[in-house]
C-alpha atoms as a PDB file:
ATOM      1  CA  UNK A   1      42.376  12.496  -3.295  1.00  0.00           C
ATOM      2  CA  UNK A   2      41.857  14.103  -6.559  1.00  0.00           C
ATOM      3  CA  UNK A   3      41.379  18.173  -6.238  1.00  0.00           C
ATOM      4  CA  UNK A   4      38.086  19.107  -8.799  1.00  0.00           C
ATOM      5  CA  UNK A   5      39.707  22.250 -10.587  1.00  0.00           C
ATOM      6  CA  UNK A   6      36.135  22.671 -12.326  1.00  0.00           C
ATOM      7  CA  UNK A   7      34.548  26.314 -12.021  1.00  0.00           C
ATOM      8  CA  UNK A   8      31.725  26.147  -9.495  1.00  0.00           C
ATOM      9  CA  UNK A   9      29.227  28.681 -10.566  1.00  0.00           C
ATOM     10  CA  UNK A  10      27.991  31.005  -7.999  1.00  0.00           C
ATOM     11  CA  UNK A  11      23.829  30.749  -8.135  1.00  0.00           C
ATOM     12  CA  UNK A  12      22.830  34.438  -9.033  1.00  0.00           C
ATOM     13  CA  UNK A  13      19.637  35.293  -6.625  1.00  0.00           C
ATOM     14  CA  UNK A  14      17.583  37.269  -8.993  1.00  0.00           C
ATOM     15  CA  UNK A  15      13.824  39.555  -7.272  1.00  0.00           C
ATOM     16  CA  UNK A  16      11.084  39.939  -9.292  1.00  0.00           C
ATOM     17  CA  UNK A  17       7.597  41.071  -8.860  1.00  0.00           C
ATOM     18  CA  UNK A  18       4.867  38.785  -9.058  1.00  0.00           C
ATOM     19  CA  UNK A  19       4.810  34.887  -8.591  1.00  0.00           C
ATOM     20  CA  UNK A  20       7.008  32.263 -10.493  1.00  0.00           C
ATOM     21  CA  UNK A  21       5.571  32.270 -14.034  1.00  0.00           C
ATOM     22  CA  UNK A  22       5.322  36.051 -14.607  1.00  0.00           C
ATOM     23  CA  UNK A  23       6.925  38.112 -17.059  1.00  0.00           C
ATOM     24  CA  UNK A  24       9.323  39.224 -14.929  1.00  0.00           C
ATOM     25  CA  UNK A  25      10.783  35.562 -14.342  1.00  0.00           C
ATOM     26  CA  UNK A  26      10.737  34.998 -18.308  1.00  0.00           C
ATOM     27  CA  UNK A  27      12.493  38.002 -18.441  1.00  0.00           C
ATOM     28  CA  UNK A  28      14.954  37.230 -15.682  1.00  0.00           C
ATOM     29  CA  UNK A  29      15.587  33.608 -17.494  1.00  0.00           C
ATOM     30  CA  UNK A  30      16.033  35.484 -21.171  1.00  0.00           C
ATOM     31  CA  UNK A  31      18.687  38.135 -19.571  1.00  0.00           C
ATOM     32  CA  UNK A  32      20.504  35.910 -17.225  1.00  0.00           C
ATOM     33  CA  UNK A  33      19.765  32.289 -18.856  1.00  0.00           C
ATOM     34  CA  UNK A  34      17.999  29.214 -16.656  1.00  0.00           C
ATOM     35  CA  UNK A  35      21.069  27.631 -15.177  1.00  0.00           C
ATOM     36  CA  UNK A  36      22.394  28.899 -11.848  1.00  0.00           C
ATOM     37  CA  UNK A  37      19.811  31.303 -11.149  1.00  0.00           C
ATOM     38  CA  UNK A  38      17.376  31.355  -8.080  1.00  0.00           C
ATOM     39  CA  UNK A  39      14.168  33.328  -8.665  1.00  0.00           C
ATOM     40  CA  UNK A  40      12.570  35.057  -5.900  1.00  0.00           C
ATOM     41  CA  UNK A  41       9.334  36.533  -6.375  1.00  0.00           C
ATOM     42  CA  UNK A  42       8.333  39.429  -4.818  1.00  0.00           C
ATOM     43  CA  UNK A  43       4.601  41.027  -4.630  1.00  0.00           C
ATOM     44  CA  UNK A  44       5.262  44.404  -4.970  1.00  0.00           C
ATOM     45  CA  UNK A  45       7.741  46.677  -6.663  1.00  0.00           C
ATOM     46  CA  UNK A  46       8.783  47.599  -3.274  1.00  0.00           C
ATOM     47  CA  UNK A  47       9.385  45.143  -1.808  1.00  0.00           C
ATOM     48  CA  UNK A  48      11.329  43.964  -4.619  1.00  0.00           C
ATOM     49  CA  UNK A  49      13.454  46.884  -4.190  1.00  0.00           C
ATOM     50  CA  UNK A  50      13.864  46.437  -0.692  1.00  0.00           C
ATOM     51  CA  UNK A  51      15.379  42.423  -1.220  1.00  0.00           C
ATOM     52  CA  UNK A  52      17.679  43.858  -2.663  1.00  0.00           C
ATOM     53  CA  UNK A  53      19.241  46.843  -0.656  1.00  0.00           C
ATOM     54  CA  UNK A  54      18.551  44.607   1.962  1.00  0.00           C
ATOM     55  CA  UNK A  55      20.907  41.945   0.218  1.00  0.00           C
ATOM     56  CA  UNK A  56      18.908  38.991   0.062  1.00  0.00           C
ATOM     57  CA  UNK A  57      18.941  38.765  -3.483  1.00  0.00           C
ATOM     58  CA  UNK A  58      21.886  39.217  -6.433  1.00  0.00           C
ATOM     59  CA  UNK A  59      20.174  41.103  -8.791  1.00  0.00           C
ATOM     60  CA  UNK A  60      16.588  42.839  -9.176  1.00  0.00           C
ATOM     61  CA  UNK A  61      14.572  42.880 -12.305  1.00  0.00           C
ATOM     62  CA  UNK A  62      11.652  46.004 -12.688  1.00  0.00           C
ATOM     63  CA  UNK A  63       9.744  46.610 -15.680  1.00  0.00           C
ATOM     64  CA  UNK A  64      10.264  50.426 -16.533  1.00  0.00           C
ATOM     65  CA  UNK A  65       7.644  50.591 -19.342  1.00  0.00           C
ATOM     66  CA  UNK A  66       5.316  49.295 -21.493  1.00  0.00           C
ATOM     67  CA  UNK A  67       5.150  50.290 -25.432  1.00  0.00           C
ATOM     68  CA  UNK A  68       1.225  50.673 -25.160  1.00  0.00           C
ATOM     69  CA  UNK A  69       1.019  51.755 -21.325  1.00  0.00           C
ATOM     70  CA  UNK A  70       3.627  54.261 -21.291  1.00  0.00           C
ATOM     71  CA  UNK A  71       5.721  54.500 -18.055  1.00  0.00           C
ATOM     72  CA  UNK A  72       5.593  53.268 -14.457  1.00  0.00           C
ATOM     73  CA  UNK A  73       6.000  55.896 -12.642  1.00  0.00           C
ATOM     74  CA  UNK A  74       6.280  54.972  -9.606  1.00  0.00           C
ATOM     75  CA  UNK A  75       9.467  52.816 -10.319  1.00  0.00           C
ATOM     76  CA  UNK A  76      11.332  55.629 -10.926  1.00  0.00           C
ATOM     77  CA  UNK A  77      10.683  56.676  -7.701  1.00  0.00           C
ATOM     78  CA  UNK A  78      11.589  53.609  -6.126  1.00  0.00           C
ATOM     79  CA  UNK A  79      14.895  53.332  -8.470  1.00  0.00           C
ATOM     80  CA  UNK A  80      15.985  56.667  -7.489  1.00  0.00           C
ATOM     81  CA  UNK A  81      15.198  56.113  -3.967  1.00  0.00           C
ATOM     82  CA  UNK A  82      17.119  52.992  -3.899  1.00  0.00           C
ATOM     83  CA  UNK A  83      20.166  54.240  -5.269  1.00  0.00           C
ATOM     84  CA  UNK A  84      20.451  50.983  -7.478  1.00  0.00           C
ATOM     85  CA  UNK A  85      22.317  50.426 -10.219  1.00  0.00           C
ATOM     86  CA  UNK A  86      20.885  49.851 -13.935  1.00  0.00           C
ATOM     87  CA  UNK A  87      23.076  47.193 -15.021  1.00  0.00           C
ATOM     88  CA  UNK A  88      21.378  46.005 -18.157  1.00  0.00           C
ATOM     89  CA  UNK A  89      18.113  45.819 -19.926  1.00  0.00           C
ATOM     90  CA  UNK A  90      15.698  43.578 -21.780  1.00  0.00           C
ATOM     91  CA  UNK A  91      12.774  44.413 -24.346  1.00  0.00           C
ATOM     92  CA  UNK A  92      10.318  41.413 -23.752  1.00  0.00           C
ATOM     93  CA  UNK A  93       7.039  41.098 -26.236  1.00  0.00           C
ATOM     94  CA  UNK A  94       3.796  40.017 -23.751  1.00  0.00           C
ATOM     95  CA  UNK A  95       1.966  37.625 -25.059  1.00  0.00           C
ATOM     96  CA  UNK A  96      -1.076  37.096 -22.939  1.00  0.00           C
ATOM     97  CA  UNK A  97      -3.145  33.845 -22.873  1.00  0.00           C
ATOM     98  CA  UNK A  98      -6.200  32.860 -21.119  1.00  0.00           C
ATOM     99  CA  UNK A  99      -5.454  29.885 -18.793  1.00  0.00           C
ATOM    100  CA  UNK A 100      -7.525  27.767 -16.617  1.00  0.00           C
ATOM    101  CA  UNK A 101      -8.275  24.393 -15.456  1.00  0.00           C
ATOM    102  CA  UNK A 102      -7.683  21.280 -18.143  1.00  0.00           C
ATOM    103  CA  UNK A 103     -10.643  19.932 -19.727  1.00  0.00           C
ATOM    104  CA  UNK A 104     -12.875  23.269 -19.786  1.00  0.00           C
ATOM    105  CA  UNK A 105     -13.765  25.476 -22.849  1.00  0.00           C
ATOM    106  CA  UNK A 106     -14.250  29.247 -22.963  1.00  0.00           C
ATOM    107  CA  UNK A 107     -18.281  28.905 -22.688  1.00  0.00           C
ATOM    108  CA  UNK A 108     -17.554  27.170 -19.337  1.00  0.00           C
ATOM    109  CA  UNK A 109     -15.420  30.173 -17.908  1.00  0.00           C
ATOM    110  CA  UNK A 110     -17.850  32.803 -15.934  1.00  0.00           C
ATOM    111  CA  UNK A 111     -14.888  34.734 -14.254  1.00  0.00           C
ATOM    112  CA  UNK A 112     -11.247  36.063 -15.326  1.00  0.00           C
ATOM    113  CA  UNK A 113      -8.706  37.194 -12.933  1.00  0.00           C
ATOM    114  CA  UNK A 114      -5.802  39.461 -13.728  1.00  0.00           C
ATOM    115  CA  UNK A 115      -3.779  42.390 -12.960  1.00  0.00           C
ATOM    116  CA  UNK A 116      -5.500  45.267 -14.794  1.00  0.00           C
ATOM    117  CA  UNK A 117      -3.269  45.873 -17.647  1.00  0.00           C
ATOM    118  CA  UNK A 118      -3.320  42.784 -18.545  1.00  0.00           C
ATOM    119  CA  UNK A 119      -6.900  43.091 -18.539  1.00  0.00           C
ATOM    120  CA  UNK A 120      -6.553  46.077 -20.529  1.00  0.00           C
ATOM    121  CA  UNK A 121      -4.763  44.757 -23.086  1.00  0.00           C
ATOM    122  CA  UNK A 122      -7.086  42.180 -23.719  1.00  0.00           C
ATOM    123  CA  UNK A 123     -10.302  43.903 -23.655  1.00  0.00           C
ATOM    124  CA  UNK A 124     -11.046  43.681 -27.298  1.00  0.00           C
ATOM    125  CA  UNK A 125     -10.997  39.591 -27.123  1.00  0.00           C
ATOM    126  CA  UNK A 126     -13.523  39.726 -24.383  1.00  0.00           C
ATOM    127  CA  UNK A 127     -15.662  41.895 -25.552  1.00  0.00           C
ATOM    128  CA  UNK A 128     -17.254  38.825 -27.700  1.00  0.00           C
ATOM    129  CA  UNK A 129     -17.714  37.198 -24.459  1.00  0.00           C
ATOM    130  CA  UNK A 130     -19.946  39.310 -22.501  1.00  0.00           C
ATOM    131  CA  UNK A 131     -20.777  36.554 -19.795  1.00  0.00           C
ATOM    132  CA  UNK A 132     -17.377  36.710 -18.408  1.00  0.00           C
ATOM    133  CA  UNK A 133     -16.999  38.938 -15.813  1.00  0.00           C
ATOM    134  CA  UNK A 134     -13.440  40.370 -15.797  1.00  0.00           C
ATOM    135  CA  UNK A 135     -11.759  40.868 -11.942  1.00  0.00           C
ATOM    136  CA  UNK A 136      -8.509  42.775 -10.960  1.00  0.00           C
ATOM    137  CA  UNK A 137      -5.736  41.121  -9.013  1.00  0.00           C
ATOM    138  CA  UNK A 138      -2.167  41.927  -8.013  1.00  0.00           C
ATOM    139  CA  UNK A 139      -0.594  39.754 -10.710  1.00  0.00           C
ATOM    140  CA  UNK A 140      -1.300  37.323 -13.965  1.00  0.00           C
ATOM    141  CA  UNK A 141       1.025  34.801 -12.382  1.00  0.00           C
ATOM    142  CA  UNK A 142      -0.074  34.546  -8.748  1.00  0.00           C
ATOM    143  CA  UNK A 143      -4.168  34.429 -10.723  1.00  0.00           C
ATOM    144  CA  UNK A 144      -2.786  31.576 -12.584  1.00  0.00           C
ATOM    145  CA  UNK A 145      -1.250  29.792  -9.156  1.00  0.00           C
ATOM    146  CA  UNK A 146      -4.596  30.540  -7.025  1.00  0.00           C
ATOM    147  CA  UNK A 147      -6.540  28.736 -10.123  1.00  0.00           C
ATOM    148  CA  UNK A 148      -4.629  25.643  -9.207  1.00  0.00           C
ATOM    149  CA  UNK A 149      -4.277  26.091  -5.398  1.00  0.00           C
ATOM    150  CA  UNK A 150      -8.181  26.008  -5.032  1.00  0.00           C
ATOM    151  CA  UNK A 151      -8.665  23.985  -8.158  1.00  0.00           C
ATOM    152  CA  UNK A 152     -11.470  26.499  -9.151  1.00  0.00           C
ATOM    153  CA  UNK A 153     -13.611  25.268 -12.453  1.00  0.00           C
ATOM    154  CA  UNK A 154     -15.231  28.150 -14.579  1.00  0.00           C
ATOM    155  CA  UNK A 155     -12.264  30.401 -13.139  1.00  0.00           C
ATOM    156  CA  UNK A 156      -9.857  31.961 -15.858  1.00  0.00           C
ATOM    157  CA  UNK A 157      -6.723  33.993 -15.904  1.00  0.00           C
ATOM    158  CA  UNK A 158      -5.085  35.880 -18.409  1.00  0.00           C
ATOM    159  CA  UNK A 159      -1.480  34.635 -17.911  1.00  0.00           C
ATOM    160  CA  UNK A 160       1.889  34.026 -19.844  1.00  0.00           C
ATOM    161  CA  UNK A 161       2.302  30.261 -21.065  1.00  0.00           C
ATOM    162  CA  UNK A 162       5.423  29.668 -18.575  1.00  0.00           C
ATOM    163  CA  UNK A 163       2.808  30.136 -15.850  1.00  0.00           C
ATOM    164  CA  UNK A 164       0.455  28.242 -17.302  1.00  0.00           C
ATOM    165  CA  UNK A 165       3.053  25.145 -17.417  1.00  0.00           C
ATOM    166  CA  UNK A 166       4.121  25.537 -14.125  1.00  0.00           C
ATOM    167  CA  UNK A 167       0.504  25.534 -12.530  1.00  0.00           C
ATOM    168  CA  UNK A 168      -0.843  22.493 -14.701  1.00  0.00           C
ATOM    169  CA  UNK A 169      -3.058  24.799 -16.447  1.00  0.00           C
ATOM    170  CA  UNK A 170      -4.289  24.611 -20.213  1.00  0.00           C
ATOM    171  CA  UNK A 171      -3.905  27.443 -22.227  1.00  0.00           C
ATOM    172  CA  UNK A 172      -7.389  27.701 -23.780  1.00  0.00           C
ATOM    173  CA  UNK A 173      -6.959  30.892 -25.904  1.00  0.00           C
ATOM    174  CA  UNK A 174      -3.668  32.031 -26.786  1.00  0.00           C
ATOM    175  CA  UNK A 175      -2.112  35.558 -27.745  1.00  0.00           C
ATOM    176  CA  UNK A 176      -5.388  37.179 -26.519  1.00  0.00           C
ATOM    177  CA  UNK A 177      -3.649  40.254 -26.423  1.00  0.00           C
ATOM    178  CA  UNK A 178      -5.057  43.015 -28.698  1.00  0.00           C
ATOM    179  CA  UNK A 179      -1.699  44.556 -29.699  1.00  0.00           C
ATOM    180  CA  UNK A 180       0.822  41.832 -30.980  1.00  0.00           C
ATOM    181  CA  UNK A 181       3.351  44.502 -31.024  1.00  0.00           C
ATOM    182  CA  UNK A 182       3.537  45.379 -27.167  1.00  0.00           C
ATOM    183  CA  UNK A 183       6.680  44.800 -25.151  1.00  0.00           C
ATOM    184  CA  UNK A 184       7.441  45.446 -21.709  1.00  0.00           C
ATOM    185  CA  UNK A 185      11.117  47.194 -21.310  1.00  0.00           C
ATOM    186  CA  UNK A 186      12.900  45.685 -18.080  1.00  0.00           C
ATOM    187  CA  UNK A 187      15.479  46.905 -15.821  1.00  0.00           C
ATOM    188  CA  UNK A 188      18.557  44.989 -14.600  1.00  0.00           C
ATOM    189  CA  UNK A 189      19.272  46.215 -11.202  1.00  0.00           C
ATOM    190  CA  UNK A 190      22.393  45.308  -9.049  1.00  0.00           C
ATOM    191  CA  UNK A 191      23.306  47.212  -6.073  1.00  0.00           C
ATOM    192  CA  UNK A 192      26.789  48.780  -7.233  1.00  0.00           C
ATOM    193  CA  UNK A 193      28.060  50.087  -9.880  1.00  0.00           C
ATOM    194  CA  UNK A 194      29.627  47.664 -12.271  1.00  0.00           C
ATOM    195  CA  UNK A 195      29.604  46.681 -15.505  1.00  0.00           C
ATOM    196  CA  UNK A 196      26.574  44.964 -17.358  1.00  0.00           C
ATOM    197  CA  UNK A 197      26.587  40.974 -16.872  1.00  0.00           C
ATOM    198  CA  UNK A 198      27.602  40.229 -20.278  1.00  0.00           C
ATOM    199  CA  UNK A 199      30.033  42.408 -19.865  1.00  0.00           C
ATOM    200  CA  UNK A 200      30.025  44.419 -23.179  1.00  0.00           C
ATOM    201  CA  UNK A 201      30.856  47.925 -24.318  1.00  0.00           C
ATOM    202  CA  UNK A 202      28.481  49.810 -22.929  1.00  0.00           C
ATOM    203  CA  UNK A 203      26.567  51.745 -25.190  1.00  0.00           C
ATOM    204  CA  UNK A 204      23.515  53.486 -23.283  1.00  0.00           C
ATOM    205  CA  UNK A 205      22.875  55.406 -20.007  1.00  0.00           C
ATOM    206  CA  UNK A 206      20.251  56.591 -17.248  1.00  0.00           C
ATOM    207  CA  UNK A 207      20.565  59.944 -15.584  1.00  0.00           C
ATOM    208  CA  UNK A 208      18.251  61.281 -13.215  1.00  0.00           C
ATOM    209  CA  UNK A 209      18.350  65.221 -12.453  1.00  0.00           C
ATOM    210  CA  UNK A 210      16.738  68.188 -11.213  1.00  0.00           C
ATOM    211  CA  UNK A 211      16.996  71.495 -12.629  1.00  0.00           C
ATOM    212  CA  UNK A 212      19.534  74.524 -11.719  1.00  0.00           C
ATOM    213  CA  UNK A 213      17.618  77.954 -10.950  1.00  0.00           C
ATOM    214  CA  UNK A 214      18.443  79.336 -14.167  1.00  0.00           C
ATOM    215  CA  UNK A 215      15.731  80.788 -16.876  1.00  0.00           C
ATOM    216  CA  UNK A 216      16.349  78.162 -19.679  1.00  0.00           C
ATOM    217  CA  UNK A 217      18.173  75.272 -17.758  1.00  0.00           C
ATOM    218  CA  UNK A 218      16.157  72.731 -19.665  1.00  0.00           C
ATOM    219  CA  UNK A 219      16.456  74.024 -22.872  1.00  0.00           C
ATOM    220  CA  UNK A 220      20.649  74.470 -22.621  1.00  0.00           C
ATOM    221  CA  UNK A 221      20.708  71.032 -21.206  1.00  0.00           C
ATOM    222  CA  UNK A 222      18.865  69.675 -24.499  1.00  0.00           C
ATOM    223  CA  UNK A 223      21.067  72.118 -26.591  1.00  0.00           C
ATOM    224  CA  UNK A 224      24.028  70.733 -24.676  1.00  0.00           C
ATOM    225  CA  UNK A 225      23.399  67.093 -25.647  1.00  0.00           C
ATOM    226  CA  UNK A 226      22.671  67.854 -29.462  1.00  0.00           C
ATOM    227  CA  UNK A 227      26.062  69.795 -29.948  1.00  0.00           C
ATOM    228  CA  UNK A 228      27.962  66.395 -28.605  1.00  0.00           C
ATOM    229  CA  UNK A 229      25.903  64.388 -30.613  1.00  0.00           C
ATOM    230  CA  UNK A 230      24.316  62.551 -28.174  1.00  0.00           C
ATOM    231  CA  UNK A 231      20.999  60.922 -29.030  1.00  0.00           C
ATOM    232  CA  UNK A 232      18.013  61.035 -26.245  1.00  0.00           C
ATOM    233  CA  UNK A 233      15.619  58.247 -26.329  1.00  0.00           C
ATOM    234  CA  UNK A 234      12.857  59.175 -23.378  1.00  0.00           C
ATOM    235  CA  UNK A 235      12.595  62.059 -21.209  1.00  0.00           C
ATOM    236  CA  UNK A 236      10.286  61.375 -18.057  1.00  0.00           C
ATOM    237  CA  UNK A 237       9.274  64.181 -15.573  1.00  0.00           C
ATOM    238  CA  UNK A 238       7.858  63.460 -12.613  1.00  0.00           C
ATOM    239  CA  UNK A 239       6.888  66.253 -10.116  1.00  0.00           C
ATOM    240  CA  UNK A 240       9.182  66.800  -6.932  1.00  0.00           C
ATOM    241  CA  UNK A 241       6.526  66.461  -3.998  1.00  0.00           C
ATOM    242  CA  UNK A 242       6.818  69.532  -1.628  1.00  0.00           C
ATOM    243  CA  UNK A 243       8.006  71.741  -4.457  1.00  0.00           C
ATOM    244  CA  UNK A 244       5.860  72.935  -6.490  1.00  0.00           C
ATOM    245  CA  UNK A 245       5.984  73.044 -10.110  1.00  0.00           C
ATOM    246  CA  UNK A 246       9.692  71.485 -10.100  1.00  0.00           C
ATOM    247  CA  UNK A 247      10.077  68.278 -11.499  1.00  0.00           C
ATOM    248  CA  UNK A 248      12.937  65.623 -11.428  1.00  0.00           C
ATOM    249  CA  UNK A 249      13.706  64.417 -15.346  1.00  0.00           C
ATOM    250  CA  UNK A 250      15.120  60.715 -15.720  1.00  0.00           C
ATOM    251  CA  UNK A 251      16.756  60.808 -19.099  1.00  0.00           C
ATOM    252  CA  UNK A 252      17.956  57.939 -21.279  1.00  0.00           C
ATOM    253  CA  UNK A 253      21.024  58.712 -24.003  1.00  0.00           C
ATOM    254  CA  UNK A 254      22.709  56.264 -26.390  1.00  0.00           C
ATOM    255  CA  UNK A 255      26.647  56.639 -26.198  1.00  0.00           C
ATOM    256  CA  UNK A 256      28.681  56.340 -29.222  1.00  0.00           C
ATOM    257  CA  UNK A 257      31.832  57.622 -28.006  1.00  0.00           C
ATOM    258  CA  UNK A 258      32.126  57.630 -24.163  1.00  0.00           C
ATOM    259  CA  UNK A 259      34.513  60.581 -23.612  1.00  0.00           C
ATOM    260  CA  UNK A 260      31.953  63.030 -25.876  1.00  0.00           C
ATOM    261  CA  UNK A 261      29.429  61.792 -23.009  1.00  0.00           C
ATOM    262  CA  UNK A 262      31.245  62.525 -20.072  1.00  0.00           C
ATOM    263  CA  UNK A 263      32.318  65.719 -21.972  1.00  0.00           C
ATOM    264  CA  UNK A 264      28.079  66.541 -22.107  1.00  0.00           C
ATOM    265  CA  UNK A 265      27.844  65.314 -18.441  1.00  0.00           C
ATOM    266  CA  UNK A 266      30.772  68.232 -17.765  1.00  0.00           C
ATOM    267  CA  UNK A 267      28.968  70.491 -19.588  1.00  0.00           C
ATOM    268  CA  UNK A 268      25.439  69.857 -18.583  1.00  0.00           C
ATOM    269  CA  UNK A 269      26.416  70.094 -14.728  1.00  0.00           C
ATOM    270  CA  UNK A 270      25.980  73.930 -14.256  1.00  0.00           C
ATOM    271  CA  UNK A 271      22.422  73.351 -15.537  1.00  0.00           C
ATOM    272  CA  UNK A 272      21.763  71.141 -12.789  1.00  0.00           C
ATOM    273  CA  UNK A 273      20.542  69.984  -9.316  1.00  0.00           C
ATOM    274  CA  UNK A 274      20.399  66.442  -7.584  1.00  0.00           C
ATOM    275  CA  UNK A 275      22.079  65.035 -10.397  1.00  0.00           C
ATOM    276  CA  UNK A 276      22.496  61.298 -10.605  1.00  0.00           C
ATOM    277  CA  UNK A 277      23.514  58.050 -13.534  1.00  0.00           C
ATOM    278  CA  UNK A 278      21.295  55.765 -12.577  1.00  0.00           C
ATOM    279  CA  UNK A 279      22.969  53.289 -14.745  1.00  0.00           C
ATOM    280  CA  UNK A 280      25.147  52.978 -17.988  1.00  0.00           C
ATOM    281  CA  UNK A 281      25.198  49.474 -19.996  1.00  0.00           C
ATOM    282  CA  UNK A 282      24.500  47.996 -22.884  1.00  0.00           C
ATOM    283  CA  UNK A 283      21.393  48.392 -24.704  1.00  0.00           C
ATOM    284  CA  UNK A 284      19.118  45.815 -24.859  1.00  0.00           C
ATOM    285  CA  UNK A 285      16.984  43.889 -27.522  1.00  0.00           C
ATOM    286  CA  UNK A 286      13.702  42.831 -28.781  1.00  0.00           C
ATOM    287  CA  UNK A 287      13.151  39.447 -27.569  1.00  0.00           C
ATOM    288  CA  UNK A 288       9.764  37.311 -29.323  1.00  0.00           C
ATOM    289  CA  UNK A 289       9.345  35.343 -26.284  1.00  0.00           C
END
């Protein structure tokens, strides 16, 4: 009997939130690639978070932030919370379309179903079409997928063109999206530390920390970072519930030489409370699709 010595590939389950066609699975599929990946969706962030500290998924993928919406809050939170690793990230451009059933035009569409930024960032195109009546939902994918379920005519969504595909839907607008520069920054999350999944230098981190009871802690902490050359590119607050006026700062910081970084994390430490890295990996790129 002949032994096959050929690598078997271990399939990589991979959380996201929404159904199967929303940004978060093109995201998944541009980080990770389409072969030997499962995608579970997930409806919520938190329960996306809670696949996997629960271990029924690989690998979790959050968007962070959106270039025109600003932060999601609440999944820094949940990131914290979760004590997750940020293993990588991806910069994905959203193109929104308006999808519904083949063989109907926009003058036939009386409703549009999305999750509200998506709705948001499409205002502009629908405000030459003041007969359709735009409705929230949880997500762009799952509107897309309950078009085709009930097979409803003179229903819309404003969805990506993966879900459109995988719902039989026609794309009968495309790019309706006011801002054709918008992207949606992602988070690869894995639940250890590690190194990123392509496994290259890593050249950006996540810290999440409190600060020390000094007069000034913020200010030497910034001061800190500027003498060892280390570049900041966002600084989040958040306020710490039951604590009034103290806040919890998630800071991200290229790294171009690692041992002047841990030398800043040395010297930023006094400055400090409830100090964590959150993640450090390589930073990610602009992807068109």
């Amino acid at each position: 009997m002949m032994q096959n010595n050929s690598r078997i590939l271990k399939t990589k389950r991979i959380a996201i939130q929404g159904g199967y066609g929303a940004f978060h699975e093109i995201a998944a599929i541009q980080y990770f690639g389409d072969e030997n990946i499962e995608i579970v969706p997930r409806n919520t962030f938190k329960d996306l978070f809670k696949a996997l500290k629960e271990g029924v998924v690989d690998y979790g993928i959050t968007a962070i932030e959106n270039s025109l919406a600003g932060s999601i809050l609440p999944n820094y939170t949940l990131l914290l919370e979760s004590k997750m690793k940020i293993i990588g990230e991806i910069y994905l451009r959203i193109k929104q379309n308006l999808v519904a059933l083949p063989g109907q035009t926009i003058e036939d569409i009386k409703e549009v179903y999305s999750h509200p930024m998506a709705i948001l960032q499409c205002q502009i195109f629908f405000d030459d079409y003041p007969q359709i009546k735009l409705i929230d939902s949880i997500d762009t994918a799952l509107s897309a997928k309950q078009i085709a379920d009930e097979k409803s005519l003179g229903i819309g969504a404003i969805a990506s063109d993966l879900a459109a595909k995988k719902y039989g839907l026609e794309i009968i607008a495309p790019e309706i999206e006011t801002h054709k520069l918008n992207y949606t920054r992602f988070l690869i999350l894995h639940d250890r530390n590690g190194s990123s999944f392509y496994d290259r230098d890593i050249n950006k981190a996540s810290l999440s920390f409190s600060l020390a009871d000094q007069i000034g802690s913020l200010s030497k902490i910034l001061s800190i970072f500027s003498f060892h050359e280390i570049n900041l590119t966002k600084i989040q607050s958040m306020p710490i519930i039951g604590k009034e006026w103290e806040y919890q700062f998630y800071v991200d910081l290229e790294i171009t030489d690692y041992d002047r970084y841990q030398h800043s994390l040395s010297a930023i430490a006094p400055f400090t409370s409830d100090f964590h890295i959150l993640g450090e990996y390589y930073k990610g790129e602009k992807l068109l699709d």
